[in-house]
Protein backbone atom coordinates (compact mmCIF):
# COMPACT_ATOMS: atom_id res chain seq x y z
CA UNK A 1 -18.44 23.88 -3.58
CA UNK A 2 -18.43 25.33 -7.26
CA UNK A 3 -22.15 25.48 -8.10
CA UNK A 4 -21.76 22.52 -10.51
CA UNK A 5 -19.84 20.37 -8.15
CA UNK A 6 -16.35 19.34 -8.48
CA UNK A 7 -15.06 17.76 -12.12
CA UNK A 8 -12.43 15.52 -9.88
CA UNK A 9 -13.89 14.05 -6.83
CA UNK A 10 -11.41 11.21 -5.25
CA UNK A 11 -12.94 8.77 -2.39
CA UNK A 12 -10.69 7.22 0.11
CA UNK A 13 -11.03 5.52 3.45
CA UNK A 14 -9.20 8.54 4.76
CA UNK A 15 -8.86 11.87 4.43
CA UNK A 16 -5.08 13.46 3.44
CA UNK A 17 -5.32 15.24 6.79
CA UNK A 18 -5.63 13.95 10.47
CA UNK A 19 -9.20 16.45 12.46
CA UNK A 20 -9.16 17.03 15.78
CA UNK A 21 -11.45 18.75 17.73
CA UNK A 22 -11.22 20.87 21.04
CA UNK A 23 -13.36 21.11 24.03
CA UNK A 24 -14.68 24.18 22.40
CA UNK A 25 -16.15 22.64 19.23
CA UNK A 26 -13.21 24.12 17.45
CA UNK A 27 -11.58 22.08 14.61
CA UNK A 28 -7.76 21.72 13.54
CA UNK A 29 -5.91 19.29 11.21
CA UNK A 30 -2.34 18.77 10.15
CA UNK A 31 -1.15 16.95 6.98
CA UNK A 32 -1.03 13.05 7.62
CA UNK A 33 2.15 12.10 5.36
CA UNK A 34 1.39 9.23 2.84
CA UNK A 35 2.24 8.14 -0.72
CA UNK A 36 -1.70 8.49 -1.78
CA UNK A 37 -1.53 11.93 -0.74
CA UNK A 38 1.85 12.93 -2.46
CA UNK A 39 0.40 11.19 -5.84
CA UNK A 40 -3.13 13.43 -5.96
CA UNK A 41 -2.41 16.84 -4.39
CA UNK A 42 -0.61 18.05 -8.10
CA UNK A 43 -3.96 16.41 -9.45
CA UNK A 44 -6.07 18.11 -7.21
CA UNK A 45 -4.82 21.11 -7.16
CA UNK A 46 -5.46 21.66 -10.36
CA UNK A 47 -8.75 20.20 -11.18
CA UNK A 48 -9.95 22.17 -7.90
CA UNK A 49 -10.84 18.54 -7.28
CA UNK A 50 -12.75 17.13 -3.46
CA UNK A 51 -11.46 14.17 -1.79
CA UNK A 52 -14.53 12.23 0.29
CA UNK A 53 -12.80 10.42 3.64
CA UNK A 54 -13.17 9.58 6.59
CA UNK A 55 -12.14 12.02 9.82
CA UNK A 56 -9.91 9.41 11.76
CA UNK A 57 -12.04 9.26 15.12
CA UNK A 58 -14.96 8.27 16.10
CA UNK A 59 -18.03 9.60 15.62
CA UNK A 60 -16.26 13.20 14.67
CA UNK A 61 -18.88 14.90 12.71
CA UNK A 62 -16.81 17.90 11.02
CA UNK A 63 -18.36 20.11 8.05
CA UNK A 64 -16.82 19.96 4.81
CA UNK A 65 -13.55 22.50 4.20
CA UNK A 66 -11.06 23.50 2.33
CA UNK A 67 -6.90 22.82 3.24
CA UNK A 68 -4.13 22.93 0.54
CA UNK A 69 -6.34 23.80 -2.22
CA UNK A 70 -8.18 21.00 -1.94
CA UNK A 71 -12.04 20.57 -1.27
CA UNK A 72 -11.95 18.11 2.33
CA UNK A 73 -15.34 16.11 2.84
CA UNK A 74 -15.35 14.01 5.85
CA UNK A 75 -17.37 11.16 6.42
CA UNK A 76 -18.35 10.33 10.04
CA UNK A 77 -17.79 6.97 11.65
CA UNK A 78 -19.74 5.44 14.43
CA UNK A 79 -17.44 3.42 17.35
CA UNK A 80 -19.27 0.41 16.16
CA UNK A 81 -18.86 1.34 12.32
CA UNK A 82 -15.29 1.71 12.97
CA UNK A 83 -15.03 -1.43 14.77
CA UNK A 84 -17.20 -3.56 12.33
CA UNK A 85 -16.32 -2.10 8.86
CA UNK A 86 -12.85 -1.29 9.57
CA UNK A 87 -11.56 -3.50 12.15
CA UNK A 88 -13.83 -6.06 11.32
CA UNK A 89 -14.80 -6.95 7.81
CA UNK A 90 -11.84 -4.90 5.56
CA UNK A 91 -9.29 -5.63 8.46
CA UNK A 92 -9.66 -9.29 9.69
CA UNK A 93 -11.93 -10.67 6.32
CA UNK A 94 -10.83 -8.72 3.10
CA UNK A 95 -6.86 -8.47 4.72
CA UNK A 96 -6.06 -11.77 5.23
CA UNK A 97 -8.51 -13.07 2.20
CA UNK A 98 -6.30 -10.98 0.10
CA UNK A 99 -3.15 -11.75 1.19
CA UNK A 100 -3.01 -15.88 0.38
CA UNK A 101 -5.21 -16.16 3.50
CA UNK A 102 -1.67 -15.94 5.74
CA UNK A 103 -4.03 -15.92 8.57
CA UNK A 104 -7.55 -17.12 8.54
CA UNK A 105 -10.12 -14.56 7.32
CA UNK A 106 -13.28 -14.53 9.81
CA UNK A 107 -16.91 -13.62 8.06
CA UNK A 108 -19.67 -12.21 10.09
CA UNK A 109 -22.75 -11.14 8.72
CA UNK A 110 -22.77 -7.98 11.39
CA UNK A 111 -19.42 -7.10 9.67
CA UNK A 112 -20.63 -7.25 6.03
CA UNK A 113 -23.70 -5.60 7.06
CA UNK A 114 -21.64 -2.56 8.29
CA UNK A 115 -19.28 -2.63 4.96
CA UNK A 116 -21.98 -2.15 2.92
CA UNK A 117 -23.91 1.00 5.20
CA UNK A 118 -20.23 3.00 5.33
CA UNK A 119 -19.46 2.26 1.73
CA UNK A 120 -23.55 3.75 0.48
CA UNK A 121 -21.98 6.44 3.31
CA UNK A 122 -19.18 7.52 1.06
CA UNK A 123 -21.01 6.81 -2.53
CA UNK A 124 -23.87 9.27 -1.55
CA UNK A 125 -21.02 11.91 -0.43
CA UNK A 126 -19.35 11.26 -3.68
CA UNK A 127 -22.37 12.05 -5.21
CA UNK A 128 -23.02 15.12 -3.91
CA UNK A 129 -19.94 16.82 -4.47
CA UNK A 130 -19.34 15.62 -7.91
CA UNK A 131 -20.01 17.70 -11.44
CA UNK A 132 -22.01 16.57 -14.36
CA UNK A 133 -19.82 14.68 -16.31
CA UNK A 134 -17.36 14.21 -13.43
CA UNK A 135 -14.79 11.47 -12.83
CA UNK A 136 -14.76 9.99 -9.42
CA UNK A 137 -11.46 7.75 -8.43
CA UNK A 138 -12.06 5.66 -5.64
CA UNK A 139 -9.13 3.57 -4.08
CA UNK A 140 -9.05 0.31 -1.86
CA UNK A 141 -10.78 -2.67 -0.67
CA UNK A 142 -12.35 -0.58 2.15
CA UNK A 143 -14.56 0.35 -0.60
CA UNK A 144 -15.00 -1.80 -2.91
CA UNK A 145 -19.39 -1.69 -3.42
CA UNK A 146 -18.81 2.20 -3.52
CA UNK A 147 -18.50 2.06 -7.64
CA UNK A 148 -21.67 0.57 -8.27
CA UNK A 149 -23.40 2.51 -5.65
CA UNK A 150 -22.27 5.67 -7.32
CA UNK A 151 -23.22 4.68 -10.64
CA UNK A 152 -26.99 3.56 -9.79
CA UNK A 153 -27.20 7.01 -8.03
CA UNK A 154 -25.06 9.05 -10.96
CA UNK A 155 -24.76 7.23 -14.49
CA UNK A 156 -23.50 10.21 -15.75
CA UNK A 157 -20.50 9.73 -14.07
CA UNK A 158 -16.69 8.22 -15.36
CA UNK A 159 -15.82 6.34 -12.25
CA UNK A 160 -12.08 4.61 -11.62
CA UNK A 161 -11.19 2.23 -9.00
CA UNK A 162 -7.62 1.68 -7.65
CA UNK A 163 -6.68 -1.82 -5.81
CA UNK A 164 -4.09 -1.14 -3.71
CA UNK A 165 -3.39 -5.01 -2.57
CA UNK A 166 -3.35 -8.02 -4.23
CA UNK A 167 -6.67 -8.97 -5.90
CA UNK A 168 -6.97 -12.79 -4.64
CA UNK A 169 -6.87 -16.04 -7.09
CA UNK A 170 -10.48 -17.39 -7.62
CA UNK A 171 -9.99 -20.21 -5.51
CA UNK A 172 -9.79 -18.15 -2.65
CA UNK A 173 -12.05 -15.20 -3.49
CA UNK A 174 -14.64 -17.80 -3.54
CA UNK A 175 -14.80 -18.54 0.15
CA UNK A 176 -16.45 -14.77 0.84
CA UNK A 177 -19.72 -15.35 1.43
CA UNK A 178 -20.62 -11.51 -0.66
CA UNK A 179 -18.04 -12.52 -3.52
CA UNK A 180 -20.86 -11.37 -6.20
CA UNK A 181 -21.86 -8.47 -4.54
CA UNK A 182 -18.04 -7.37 -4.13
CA UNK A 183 -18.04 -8.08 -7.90
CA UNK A 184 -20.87 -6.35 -8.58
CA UNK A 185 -19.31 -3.50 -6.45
CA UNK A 186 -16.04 -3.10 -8.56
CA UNK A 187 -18.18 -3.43 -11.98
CA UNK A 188 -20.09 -0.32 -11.34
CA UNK A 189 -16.39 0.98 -12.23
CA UNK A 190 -15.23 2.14 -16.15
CA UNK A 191 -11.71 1.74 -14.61
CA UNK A 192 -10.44 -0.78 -12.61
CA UNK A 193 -6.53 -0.97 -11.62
CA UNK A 194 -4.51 -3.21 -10.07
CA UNK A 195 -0.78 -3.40 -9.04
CA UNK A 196 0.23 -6.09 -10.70
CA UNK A 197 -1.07 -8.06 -14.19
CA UNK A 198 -1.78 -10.71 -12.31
CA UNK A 199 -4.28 -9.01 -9.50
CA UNK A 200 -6.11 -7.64 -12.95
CA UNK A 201 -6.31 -11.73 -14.34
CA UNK A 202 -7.71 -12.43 -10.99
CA UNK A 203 -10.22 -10.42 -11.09
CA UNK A 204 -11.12 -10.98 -14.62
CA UNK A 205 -11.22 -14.70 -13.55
CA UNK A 206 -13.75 -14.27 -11.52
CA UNK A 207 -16.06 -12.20 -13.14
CA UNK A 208 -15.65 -14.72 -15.48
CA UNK A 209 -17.15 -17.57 -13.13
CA UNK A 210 -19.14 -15.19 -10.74
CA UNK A 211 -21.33 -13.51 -13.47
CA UNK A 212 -22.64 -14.33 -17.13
CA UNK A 213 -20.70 -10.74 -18.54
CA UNK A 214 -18.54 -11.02 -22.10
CA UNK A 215 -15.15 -10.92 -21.29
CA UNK A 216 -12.60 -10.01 -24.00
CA UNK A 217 -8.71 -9.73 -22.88
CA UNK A 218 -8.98 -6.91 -20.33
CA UNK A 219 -12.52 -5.82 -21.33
CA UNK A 220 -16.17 -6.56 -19.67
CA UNK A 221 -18.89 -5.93 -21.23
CA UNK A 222 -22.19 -4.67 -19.08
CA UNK A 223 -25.41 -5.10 -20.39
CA UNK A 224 -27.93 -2.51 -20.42
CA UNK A 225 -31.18 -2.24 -18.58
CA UNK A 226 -32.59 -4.05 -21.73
CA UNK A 227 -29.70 -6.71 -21.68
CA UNK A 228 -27.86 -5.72 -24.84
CA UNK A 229 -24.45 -4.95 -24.64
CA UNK A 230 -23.79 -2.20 -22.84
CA UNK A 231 -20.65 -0.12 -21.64
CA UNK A 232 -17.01 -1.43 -21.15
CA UNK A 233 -15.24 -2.04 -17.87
CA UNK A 234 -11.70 -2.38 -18.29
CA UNK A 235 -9.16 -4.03 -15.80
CA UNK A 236 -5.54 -3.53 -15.71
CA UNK A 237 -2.13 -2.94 -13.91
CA UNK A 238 -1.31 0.65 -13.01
CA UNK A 239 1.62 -0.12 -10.94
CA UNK A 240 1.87 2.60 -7.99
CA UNK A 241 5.59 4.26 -6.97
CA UNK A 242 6.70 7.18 -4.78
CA UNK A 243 7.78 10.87 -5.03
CA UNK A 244 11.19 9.32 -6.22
CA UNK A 245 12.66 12.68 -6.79
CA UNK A 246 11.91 14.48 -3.97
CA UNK A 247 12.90 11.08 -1.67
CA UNK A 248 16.35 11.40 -4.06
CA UNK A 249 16.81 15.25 -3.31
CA UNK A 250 15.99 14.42 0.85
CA UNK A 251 18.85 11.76 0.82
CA UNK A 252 21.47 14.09 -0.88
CA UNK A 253 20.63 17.00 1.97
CA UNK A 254 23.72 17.53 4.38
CA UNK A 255 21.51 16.60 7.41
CA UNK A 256 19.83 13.45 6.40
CA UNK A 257 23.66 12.48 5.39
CA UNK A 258 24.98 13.88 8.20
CA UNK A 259 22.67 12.00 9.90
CA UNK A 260 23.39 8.90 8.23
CA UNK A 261 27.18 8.17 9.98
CA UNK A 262 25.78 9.49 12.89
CA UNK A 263 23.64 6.21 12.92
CA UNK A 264 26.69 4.02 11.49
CA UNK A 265 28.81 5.22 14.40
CA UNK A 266 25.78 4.98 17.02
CA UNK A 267 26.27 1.26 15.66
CA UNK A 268 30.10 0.71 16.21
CA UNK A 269 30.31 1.21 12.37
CA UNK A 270 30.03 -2.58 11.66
CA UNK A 271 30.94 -4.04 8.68
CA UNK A 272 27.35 -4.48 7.53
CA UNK A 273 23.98 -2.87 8.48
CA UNK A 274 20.78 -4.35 7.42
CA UNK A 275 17.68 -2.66 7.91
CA UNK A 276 13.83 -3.94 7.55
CA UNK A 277 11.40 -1.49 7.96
CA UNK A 278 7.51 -2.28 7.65
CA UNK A 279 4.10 -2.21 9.14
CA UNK A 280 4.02 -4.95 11.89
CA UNK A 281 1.92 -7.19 10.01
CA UNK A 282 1.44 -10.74 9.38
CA UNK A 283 2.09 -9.95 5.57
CA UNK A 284 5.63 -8.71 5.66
CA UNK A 285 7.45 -11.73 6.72
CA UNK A 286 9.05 -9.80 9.55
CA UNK A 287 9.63 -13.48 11.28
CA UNK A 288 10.55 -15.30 8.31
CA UNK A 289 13.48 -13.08 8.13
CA UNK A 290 14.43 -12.51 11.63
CA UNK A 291 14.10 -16.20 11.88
CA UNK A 292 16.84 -16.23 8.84
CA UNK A 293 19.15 -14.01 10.26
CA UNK A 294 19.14 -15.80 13.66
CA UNK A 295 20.43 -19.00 11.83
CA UNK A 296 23.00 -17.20 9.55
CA UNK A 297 24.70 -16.26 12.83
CA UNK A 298 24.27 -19.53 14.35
CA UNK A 299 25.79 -21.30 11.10
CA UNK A 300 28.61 -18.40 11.73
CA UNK A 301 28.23 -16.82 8.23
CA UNK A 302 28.11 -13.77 9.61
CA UNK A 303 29.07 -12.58 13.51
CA UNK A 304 27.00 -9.54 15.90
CA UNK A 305 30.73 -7.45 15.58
CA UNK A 306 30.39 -7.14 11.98
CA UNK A 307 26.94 -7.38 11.00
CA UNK A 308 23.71 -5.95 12.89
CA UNK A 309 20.08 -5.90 11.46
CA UNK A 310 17.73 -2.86 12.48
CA UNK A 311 14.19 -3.63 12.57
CA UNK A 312 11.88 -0.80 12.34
CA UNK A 313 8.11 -2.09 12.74
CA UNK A 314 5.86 0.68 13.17
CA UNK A 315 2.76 0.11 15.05
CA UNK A 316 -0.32 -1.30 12.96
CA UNK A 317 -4.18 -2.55 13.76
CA UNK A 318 -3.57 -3.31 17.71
CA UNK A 319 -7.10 -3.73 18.16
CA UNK A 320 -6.86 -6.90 16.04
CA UNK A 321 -6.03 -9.72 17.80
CA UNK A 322 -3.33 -11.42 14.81
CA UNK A 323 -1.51 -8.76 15.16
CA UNK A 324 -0.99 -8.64 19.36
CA UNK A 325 -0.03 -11.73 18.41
CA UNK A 326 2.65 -11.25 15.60
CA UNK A 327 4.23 -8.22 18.15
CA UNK A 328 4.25 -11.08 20.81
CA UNK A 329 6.28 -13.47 18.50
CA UNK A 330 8.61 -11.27 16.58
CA UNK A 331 9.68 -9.43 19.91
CA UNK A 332 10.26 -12.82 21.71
CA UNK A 333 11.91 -14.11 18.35
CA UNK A 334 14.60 -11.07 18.30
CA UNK A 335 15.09 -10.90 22.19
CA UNK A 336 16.23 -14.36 22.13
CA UNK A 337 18.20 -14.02 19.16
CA UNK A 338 19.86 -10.57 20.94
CA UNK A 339 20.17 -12.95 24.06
CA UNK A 340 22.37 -15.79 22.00
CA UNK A 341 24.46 -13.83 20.15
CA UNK A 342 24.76 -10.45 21.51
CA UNK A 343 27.61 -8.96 22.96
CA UNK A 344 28.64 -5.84 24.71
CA UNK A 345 28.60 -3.01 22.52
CA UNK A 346 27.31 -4.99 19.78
CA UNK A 347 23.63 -6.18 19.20
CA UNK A 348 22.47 -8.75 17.05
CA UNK A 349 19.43 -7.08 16.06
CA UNK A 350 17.91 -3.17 17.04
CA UNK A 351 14.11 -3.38 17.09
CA UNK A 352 12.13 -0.64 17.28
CA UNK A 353 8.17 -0.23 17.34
CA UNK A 354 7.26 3.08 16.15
CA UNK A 355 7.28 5.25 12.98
CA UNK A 356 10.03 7.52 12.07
CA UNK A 357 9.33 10.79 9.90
CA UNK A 358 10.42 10.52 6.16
CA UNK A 359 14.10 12.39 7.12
CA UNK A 360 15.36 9.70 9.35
CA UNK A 361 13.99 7.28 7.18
CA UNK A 362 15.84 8.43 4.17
CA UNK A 363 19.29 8.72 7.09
CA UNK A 364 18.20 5.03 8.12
CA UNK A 365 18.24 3.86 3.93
CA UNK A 366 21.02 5.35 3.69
CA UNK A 367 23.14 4.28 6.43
CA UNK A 368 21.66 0.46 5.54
CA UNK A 369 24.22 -1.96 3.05
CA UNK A 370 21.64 -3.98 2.72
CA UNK A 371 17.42 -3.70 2.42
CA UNK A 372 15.50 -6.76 3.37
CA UNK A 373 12.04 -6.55 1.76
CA UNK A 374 10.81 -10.06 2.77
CA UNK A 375 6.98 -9.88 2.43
CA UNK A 376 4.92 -13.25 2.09
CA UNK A 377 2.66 -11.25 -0.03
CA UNK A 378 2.60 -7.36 -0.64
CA UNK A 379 0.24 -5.20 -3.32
CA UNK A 380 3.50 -3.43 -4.49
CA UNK A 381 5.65 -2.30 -1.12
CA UNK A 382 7.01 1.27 -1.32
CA UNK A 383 9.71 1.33 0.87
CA UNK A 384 11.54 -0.78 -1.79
CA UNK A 385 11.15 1.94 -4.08
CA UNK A 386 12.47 4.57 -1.16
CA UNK A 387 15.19 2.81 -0.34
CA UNK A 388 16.49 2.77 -3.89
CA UNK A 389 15.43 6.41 -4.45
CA UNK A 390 17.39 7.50 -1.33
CA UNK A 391 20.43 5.68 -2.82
CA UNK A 392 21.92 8.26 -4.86
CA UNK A 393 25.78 7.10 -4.23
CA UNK A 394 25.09 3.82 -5.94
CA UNK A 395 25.97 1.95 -3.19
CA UNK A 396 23.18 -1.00 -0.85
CA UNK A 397 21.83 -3.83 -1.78
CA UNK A 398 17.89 -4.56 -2.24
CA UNK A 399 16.93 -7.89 -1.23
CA UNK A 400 12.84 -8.38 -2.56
CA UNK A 401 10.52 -10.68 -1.85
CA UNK A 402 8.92 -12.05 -5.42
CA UNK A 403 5.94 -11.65 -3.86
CA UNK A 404 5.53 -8.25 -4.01
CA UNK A 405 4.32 -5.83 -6.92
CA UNK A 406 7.52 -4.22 -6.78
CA UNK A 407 9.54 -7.36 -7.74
CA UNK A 408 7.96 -7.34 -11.40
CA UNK A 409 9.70 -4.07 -12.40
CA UNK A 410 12.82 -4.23 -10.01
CA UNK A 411 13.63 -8.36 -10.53
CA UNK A 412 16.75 -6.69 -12.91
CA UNK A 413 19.07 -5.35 -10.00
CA UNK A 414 17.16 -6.76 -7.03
CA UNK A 415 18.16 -10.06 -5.37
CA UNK A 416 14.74 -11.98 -5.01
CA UNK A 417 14.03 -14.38 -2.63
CA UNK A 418 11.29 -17.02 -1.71
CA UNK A 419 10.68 -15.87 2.08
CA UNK A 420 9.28 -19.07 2.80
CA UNK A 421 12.43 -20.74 1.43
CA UNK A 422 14.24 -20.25 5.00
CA UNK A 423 17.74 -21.67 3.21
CA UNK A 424 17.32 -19.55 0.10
CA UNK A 425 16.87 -16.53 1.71
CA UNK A 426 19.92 -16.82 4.10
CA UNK A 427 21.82 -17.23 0.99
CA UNK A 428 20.69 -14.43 -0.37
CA UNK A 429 21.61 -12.66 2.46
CA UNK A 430 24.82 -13.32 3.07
CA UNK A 431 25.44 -12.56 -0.74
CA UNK A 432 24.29 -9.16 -0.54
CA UNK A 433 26.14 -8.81 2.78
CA UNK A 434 29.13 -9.72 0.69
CA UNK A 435 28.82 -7.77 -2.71
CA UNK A 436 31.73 -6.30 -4.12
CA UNK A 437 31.43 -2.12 -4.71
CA UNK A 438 31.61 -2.80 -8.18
CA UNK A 439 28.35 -5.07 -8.55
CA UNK A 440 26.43 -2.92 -5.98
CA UNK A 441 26.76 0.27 -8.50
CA UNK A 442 25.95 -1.46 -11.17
CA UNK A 443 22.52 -3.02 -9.63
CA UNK A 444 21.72 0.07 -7.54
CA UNK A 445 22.25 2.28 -11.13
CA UNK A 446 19.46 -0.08 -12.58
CA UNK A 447 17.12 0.40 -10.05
CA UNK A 448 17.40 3.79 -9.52
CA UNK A 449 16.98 4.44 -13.43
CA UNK A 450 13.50 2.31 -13.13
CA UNK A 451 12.39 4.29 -10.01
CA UNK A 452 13.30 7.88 -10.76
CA UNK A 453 11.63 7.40 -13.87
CA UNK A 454 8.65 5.73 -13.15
CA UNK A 455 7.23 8.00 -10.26
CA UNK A 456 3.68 8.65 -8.60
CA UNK A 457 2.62 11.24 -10.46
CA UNK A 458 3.36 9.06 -13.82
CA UNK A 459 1.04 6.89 -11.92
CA UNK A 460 -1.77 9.04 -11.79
CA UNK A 461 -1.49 10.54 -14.93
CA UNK A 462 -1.17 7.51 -16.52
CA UNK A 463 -4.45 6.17 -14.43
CA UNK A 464 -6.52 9.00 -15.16
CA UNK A 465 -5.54 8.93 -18.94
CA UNK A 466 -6.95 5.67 -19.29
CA UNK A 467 -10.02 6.35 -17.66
CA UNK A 468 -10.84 9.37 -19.57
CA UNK A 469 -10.08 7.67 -22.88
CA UNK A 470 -12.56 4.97 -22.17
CA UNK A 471 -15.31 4.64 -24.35
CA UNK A 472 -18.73 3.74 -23.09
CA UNK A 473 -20.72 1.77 -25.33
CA UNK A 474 -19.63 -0.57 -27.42
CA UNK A 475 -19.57 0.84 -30.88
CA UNK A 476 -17.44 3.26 -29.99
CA UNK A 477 -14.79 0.24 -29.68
């Protein structure tokens, strides 16, 4: 560590690597591939900044070091910890809380109790690593008291926090039991983003009812330890994207393309080839839309020789009981639909549960005439944004749930649906199953000019601008 401390420190669940450790004591990591990662390694890089995390498994207790310029501080999780903070209370309360209570949020006190120890865990390694003066950006509803934490310990200190889901309406926020303290949390912020404007009115909304602060458009006011006005919290939509160029340049490479057919032939080169690809979780709608495409065959809108669907659902949570659940129902759902309609040599639907590494991904978007991106509710969804990206011929459709943060700034060449509206979404289907060339291109050449231009690292910059522009006391307003 410099002997100041680090002017950038940036506190996440995890760390941007996955640590082993041998039977000798001896540690290794490799690079664990994620958008969060991609947007802060420029960043850090340059700011010779530290990112505070946790190691990935249980009770690993690894020093802090360096990898890819960047300072690595892990945090160390008990089995329990990991089972009550994680699993538990940001898993299977905050998750489903967040996310239009989809499935029933459970609140134990043991949980919250272990939310609060891990998060003063990661505030007082924050605090150690971080300069005079510094900024500290901390991201995600795994930690949201951190903020507050940090700033009793560290005034000095400009601190940002990032919501990476949806920020809940009032109505339902109010069922936690801890809603004030969670507000309290995020308050100890100068900075606090959202995806979407909406997440950021939530949230204003109820500091507005939960507390007795001024609120003034985006801006709370905090008083001081004498209960004047004090410094400004500001809350507003940052939303996130992807490395769009560097998804754009993987797409055009002669493998991925090559690749590509070698998926459309592995397919009987049908007519049509729609792909899903998400997170098996409750949130993504993944049997809303299977459910859809079963009856679009049944109504005979489309047949299993000229139209297949490829479901990738990579593996997510297992320990959680909603989701042995959902992988129960969705894998019954497309057997029997595969059952009903499927012939030989031609499959109704291709399901696969695992992950796929970002080259076949960008062979799978591009291989795929039509995206379905059918969440029930969704912080921003990025594959939305790589699936465009990896588009650079022009050509695929995007159908987008409007419940996602990506439908506010790709509603111009998307087709958006209402995944609960079964009827409207088949619709919607079968017209972007049946697009002309001409009306693809000239979608696909809006979307593209929205992603490629409004990229991850804009993100960040744009973040970390407004944070250090914030004044701190009033009459600097």
């Amino acid at each position: 560590m410099p002997k100041d401390g680090y002017d950038l420190v940036v506190v996440a669940n995890r760390l941007p690597v996955d640590i082993s450790k041998d039977d000798d004591g001896e540690i290794s990591w490799k690079r664990s591939p994620g958008g969060l990662v991609t947007a802060l390694e420029p960043v850090m890089q340059k700011a010779d900044g530290a990112w505070v995390g946790w190691s990935g498994g249980p009770g690993l207790e690894v020093d802090p070091f360096d990898a890819d310029e960047m300072r690595l501080v892990p945090v160390t999780l008990s089995a329990e910890e990991i089972e009550k903070y994680y699993e538990g209370f940001s898993n299977d309360t905050l998750w489903p809380l967040y996310h239009d209570v989809i499935a029933p949020p459970a609140y134990h006190r043991q949980w919250w109790d272990a939310y609060r120890r891990v998060n003063q865990r990661f505030a007082d390694a924050a605090a150690a690593q971080a300069a005079e003066g510094a900024i500290v950006w901390v991201h995600d509803y795994q930690l949201q008291l951190v903020p507050k934490m940090l700033r009793d310990q560290r005034p000095d200190l400009r601190i940002g926090f990032f919501d990476h889901i949806p920020f809940p309406p009032l109505e339902l926020f109010q069922q936690l039991p801890w809603r004030r303290s969670v507000i309290d949390g995020l308050l100890g912020a100068d900075l606090v983003g959202f995806q979407r404007a909406g997440d950021a009115s939530n949230f204003i909304r109820a500091v507005r009812r939960l507390t007795d602060h001024t609120t003034r458009g985006p801006i709370i006011t905090m008083p001081d330890p004498n209960g004047k006005p004090g410094r400004h919290v500001r809350a507003a939509a940052f939303p996130i994207s992807i490395d769009s160029a560097h998804f754009d340049e993987l797409a055009r490479t002669p493998d991925v393309q090559a690749r590509s057919q070698q998926i459309r032939d592995d397919l009987g080169n049908p007519e049509v080839i729609m792909l899903g690809v998400d997170r098996l979780d409750y949130t993504k709608g993944i049997r809303h839309r299977i459910k859809a495409y079963g009856e679009i065959l049944a109504d005979g809108r489309l047949d299993v020789e000229h139209a297949t669907l490829i479901q990738v659902a990579s593996p997510s949570r297992e320990n959680v009981g909603a989701y042995q659940e959902l992988r129960e129902h969705v894998e019954g759902l497309a057997g029997r639909i595969n059952g009903e309609y499927g012939e030989i040599g031609h499959s109704a639907i291709h399901y696969m549960h695992h992950s796929y590494p970002p080259e076949e991904m960008a062979a799978l978007y591009l291989a795929a005439d039509v995206m379905l991106v059918t969440s029930l509710r969704d912080g921003m969804n990025l594959v939305a944004k790589e699936y465009v990206a990896a588009r650079s011929d022009d050509r695929g459709v995007l159908v987008l749930s409007e419940f996602t943060g990506a439908a506010d700034e790709l509603s111009s060449g998307a087709l958006l649906v209402n995944p609960h509206d079964i009827d409207g979404m088949k619709d919607a289907i079968v017209a972007a199953a049946q697009m002309d060339r001409r009306e693809q291109r000239r979608r696909m050449r809006k979307l593209r000019r929205r992603v490629l231009n409004d990229d991850v690292s804009k993100w960040s910059d744009s973040f970390l601008g407004v944070l250090t522009a914030m004044p701190s006391r009033t009459d600097h307003v």
